[in-house]
C-alpha atoms as a PDB file:
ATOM      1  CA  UNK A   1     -24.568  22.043 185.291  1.00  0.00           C
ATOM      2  CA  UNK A   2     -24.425  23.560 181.330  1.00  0.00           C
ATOM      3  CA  UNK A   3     -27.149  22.107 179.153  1.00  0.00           C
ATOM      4  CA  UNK A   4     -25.205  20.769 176.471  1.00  0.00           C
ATOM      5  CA  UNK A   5     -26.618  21.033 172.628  1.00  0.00           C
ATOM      6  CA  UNK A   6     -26.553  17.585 171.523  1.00  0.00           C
ATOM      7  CA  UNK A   7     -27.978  18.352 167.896  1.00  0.00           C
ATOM      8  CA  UNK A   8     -24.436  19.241 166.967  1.00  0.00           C
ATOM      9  CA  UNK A   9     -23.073  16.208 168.479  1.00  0.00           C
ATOM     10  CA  UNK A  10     -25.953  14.249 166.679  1.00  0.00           C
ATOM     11  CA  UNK A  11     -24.942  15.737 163.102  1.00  0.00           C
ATOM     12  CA  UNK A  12     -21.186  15.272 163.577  1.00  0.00           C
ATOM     13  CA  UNK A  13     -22.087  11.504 164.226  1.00  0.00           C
ATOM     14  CA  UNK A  14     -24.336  11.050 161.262  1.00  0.00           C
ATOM     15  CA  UNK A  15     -21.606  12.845 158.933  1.00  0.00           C
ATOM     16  CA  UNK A  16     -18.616  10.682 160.197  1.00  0.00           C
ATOM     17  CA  UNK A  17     -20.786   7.584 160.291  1.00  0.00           C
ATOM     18  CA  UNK A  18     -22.832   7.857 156.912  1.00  0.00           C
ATOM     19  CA  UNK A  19     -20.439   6.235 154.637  1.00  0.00           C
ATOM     20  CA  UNK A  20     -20.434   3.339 157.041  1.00  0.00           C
ATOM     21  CA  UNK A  21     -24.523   2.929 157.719  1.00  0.00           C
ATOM     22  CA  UNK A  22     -25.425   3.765 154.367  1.00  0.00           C
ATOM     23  CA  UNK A  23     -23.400   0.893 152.683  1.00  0.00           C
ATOM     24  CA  UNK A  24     -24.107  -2.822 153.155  1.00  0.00           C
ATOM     25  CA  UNK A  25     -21.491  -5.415 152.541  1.00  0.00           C
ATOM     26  CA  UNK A  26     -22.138  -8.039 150.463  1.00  0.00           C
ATOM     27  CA  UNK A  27     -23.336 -11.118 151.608  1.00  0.00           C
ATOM     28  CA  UNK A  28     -21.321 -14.115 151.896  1.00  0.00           C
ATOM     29  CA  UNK A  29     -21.625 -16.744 149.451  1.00  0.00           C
ATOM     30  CA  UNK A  30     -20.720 -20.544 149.417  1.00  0.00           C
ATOM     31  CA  UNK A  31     -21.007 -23.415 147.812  1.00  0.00           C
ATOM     32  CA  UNK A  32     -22.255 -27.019 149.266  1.00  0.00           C
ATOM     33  CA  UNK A  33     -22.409 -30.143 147.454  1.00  0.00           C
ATOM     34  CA  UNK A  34     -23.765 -28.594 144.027  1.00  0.00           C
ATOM     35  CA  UNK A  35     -26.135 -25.926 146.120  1.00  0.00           C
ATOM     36  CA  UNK A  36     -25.106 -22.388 146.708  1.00  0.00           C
ATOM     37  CA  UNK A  37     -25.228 -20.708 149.810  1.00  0.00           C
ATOM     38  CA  UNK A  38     -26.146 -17.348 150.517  1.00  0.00           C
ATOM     39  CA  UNK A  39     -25.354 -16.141 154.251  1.00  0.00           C
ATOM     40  CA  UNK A  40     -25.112 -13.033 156.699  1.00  0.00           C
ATOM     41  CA  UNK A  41     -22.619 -10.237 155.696  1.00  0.00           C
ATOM     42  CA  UNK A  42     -18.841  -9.912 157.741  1.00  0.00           C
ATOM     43  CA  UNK A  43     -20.602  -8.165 160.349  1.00  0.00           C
ATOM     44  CA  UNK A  44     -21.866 -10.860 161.510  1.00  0.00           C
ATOM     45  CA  UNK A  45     -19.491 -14.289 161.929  1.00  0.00           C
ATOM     46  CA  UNK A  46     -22.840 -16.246 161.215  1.00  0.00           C
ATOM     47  CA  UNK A  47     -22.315 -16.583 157.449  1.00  0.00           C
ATOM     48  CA  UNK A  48     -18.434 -17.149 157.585  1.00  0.00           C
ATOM     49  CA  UNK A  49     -18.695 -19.854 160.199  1.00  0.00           C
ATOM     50  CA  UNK A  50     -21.656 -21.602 158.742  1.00  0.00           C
ATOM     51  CA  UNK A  51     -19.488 -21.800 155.222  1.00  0.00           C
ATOM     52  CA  UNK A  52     -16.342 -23.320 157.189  1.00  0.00           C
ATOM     53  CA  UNK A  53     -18.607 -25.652 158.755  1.00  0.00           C
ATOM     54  CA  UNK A  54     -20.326 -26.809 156.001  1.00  0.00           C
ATOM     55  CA  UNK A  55     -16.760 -27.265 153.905  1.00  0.00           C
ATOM     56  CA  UNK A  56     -15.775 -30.110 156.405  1.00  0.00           C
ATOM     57  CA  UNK A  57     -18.821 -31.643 156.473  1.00  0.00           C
ATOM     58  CA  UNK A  58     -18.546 -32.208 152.945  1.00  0.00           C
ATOM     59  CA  UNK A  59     -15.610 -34.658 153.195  1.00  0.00           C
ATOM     60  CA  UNK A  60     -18.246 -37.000 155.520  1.00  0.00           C
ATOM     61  CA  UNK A  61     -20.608 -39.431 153.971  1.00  0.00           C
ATOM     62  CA  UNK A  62     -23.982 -39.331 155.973  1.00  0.00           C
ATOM     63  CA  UNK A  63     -26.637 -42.273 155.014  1.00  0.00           C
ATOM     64  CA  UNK A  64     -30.370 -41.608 154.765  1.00  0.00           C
ATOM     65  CA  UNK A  65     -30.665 -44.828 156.944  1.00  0.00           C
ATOM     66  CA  UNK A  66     -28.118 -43.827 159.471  1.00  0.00           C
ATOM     67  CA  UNK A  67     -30.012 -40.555 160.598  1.00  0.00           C
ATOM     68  CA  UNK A  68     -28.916 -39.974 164.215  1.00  0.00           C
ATOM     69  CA  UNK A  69     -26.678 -42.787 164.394  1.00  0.00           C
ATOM     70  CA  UNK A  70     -23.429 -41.907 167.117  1.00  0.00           C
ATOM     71  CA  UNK A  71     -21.207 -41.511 164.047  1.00  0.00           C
ATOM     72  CA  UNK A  72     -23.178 -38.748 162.627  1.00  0.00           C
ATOM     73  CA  UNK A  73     -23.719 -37.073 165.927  1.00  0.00           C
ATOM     74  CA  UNK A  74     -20.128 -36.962 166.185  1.00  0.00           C
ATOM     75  CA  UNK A  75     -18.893 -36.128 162.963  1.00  0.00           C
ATOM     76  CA  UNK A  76     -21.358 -33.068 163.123  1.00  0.00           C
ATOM     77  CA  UNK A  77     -20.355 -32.251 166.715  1.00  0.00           C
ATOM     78  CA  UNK A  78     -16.747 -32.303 165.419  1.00  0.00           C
ATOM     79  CA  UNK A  79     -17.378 -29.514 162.841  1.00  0.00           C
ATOM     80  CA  UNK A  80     -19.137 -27.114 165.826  1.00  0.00           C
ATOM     81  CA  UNK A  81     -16.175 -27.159 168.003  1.00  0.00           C
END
């Protein structure tokens, strides 16, 4: 079985994948009821889906009072799924 040189391999990788590694997108930025939002990058859904999430939230009128109640259970459930 050949012994293969895998410091060859190793350089072609870095040199096709360099542009890719060395830059980091941007993060993903929203805003909430008057507060921005900074989040994960694309390569991760994190960000993306936590800015969604929060935009239909924002329509819903949660009380101090209420905390817990089934309503706001639900409404929040609602915006997961």
């Amino acid at each position: 079985m050949p012994i293969l040189n895998c410091s060859k391999y190793f350089l072609l990788w870095l040199l096709l994948l360099s542009p890719v590694l060395g830059s980091s997108p941007d993060p993903v930025i929203g805003n909430y009821r008057s507060n921005e939002i900074i989040s994960t990058p694309p390569l991760n859904s994190g960000g993306i889906a936590l800015n969604e999430m929060l935009k239909v939230t924002d329509n819903y009128r949660f009380n101090k009072d209420d905390f817990g109640s089934s309503y706001d259970i639900h409404k929040l459930v609602e915006t997961i799924w």
